[in-house]
N, C-alpha and C. Protein backbone atom coordinates (compact mmCIF):
# COMPACT_ATOMS: atom_id res chain seq x y z
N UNK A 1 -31.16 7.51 3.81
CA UNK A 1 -29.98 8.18 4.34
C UNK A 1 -28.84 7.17 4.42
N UNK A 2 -27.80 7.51 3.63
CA UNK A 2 -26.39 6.43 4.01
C UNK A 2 -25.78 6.66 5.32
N UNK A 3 -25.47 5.35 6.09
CA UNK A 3 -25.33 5.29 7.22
C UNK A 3 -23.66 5.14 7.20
N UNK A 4 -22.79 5.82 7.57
CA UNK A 4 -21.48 5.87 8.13
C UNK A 4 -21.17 4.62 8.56
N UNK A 5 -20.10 4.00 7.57
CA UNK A 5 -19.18 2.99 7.75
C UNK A 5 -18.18 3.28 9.13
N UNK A 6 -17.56 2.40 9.79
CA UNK A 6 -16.67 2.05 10.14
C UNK A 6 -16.01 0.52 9.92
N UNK A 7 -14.44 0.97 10.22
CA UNK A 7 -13.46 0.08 9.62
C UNK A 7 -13.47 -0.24 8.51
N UNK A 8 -13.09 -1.68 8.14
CA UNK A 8 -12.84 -2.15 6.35
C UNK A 8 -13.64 -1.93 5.51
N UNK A 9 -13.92 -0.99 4.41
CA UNK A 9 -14.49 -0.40 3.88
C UNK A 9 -15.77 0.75 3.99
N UNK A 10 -14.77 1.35 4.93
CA UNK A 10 -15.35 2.68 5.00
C UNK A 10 -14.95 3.69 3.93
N UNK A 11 -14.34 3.65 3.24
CA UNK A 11 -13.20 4.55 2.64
C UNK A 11 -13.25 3.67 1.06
N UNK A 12 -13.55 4.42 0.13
CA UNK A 12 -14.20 4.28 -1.36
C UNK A 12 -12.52 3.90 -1.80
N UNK A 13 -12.41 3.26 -2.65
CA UNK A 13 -11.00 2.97 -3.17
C UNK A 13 -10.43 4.44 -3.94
N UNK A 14 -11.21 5.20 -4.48
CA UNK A 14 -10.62 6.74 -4.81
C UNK A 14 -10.12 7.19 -3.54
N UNK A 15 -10.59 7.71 -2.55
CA UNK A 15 -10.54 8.04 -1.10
C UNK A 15 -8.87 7.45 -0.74
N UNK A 16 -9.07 6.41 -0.50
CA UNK A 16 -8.07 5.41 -0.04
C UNK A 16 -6.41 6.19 -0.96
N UNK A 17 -6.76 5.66 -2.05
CA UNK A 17 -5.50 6.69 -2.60
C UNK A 17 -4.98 7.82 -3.34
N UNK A 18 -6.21 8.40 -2.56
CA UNK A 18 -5.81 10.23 -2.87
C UNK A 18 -4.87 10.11 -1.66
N UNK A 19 -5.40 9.51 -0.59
CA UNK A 19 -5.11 9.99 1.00
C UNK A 19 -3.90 8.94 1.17
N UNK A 20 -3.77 7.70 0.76
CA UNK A 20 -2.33 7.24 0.80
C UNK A 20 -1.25 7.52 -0.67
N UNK A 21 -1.23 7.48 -1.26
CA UNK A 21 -0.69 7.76 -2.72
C UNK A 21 -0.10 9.30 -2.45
N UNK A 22 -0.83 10.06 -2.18
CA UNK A 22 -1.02 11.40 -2.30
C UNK A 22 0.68 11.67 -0.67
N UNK A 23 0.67 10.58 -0.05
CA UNK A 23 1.83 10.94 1.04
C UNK A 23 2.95 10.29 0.55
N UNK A 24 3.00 8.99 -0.11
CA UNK A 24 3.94 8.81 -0.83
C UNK A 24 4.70 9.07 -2.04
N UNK A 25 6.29 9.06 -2.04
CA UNK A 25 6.51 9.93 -3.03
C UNK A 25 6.89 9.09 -4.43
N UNK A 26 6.83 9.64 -5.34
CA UNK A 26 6.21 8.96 -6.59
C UNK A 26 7.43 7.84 -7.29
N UNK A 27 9.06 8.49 -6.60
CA UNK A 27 9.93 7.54 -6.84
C UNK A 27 9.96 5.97 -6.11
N UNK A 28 9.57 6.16 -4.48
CA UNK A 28 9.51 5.02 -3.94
C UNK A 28 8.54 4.11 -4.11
N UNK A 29 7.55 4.80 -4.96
CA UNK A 29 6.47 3.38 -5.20
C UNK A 29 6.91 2.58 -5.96
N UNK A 30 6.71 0.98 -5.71
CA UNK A 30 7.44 0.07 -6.73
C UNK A 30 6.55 0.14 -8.52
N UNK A 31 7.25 -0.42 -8.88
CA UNK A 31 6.62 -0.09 -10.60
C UNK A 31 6.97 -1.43 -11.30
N UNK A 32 5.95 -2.32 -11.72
CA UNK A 32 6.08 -3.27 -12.45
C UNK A 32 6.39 -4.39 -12.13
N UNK A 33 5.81 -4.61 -10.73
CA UNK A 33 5.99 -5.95 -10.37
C UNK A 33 5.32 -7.21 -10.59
N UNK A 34 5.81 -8.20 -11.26
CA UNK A 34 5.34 -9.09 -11.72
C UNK A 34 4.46 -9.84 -11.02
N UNK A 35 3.18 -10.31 -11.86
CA UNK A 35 2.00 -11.20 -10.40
C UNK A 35 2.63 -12.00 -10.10
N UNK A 36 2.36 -12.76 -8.98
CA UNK A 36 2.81 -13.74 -8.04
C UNK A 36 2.05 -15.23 -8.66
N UNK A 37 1.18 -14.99 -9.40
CA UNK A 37 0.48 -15.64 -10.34
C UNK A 37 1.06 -16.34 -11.39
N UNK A 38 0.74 -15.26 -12.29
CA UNK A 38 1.08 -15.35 -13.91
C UNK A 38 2.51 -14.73 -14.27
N UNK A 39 2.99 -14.18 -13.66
CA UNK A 39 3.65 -13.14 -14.11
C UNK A 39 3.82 -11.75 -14.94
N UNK A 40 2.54 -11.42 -15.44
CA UNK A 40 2.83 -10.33 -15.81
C UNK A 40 2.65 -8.87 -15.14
N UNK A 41 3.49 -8.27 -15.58
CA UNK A 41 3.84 -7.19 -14.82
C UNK A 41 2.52 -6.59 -14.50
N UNK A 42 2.60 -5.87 -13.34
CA UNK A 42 1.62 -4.91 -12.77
C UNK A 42 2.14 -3.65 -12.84
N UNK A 43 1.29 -2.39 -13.40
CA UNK A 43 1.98 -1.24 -13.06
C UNK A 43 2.23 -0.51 -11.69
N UNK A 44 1.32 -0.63 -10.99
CA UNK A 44 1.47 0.01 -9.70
C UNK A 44 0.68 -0.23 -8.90
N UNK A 45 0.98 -0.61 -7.38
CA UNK A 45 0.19 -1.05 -6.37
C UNK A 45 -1.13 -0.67 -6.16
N UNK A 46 -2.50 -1.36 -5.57
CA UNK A 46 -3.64 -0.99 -6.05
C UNK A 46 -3.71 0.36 -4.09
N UNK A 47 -2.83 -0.72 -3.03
CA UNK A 47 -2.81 0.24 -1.92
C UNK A 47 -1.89 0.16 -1.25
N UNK A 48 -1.44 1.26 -0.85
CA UNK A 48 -0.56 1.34 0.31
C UNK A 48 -0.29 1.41 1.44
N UNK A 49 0.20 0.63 2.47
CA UNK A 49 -0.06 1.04 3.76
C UNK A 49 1.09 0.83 4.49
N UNK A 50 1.58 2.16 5.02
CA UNK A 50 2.64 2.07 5.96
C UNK A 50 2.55 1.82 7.61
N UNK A 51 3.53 1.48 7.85
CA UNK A 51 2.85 0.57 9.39
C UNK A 51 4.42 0.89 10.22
N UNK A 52 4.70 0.41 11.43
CA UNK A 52 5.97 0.76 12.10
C UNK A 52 7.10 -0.32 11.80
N UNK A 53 8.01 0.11 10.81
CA UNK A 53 9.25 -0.72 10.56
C UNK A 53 8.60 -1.49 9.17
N UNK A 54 7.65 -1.21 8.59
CA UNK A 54 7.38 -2.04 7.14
C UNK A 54 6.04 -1.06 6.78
N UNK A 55 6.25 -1.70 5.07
CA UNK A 55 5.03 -1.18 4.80
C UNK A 55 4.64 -1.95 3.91
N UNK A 56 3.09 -2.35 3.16
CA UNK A 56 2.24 -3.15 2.66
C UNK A 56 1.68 -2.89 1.52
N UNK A 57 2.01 -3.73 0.70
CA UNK A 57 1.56 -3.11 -0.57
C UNK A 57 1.03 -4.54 -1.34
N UNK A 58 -0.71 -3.79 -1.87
CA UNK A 58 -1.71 -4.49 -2.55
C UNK A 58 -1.79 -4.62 -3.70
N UNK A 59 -1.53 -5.78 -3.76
CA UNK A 59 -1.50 -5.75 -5.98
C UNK A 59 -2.61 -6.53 -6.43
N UNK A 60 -3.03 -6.29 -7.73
CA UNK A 60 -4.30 -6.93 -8.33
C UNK A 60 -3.42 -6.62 -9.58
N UNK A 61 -3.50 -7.98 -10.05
CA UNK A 61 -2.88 -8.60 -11.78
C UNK A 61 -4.30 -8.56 -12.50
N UNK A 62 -4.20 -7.20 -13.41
CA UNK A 62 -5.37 -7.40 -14.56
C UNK A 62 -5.38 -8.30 -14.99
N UNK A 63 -4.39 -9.22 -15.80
CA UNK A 63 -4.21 -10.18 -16.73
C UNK A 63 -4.97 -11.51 -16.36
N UNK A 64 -4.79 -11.69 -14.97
CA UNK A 64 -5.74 -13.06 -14.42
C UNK A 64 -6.27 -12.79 -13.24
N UNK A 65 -6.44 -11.55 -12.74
CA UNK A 65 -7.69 -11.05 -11.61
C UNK A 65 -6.99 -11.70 -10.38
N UNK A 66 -5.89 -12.17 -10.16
CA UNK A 66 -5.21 -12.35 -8.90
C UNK A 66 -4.77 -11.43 -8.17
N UNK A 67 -5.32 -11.62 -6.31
CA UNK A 67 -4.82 -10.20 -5.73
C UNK A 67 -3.65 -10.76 -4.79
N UNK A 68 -2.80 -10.14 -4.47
CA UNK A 68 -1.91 -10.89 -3.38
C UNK A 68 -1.12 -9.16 -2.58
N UNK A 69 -0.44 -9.68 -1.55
CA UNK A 69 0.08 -8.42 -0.77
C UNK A 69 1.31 -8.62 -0.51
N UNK A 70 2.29 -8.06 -1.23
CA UNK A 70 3.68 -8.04 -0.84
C UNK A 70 3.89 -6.79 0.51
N UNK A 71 5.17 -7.40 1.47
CA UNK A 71 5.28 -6.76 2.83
C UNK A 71 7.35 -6.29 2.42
N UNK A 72 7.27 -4.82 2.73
CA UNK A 72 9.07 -4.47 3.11
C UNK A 72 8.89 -4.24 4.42
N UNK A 73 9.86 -5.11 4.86
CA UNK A 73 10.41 -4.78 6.15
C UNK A 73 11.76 -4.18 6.42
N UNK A 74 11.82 -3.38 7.22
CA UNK A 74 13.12 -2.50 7.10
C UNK A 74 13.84 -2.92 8.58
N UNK A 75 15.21 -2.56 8.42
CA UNK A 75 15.75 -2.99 9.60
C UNK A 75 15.45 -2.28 10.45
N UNK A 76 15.51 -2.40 11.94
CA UNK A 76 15.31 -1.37 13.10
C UNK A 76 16.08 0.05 13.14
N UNK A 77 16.88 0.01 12.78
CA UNK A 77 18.11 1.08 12.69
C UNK A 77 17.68 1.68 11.55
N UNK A 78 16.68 1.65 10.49
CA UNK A 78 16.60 2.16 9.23
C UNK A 78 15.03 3.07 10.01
N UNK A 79 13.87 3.07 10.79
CA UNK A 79 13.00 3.05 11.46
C UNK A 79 13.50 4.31 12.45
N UNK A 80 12.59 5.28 11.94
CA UNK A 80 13.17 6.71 12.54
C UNK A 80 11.86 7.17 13.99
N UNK A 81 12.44 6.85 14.94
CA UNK A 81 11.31 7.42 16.03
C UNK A 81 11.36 9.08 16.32
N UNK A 82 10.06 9.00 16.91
CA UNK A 82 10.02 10.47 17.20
C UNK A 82 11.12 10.94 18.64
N UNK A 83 11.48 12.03 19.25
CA UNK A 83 12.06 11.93 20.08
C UNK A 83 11.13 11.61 21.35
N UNK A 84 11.62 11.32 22.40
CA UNK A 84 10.38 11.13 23.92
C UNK A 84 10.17 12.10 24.55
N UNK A 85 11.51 13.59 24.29
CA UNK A 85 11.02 14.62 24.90
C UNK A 85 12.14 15.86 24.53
N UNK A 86 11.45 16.98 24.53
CA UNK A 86 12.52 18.05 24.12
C UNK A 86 13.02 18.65 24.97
């Protein structure tokens, strides 16, 4: 019987970005960013993760198997809260 993960790798890398990919929209994902490595371009982030005021994005360079994580941080004023009460 498989026993139920919790935390870091609970969640199959298909899983991961049906369920993040699938909320972001297809213009704002970055496209072709060069490894931090070698340089050659990457087509598209391997994950995404949005967080409060930035979001995180996982790259893996086929070309030489390097993984690294670029971070956007947005200004405070760009960072939309919910209201505290209606």
């Amino acid at each position: 019987m498989k026993r139920p993960q919790i935390g870091r790798g609970a969640m199959t890398k298909a899983e991961m970005q049906k369920s993040t990919m699938a909320t972001a929209h297809a213009g704002d994902i970055p496209r072709q960013n060069p490894c931090a490595q070698c340089g050659a371009p990457i087509p598209k982030p391997d994950w995404i993760e949005p967080g409060e005021g930035r979001i995180s994005y996982l790259w893996t360079c086929r070309a030489c198997n390097y993984r690294f994580e670029a971070v956007a941080i947005f200004d405070e004023a760009a960072v939309e809260h919910p209201p505290l009460a209606a």
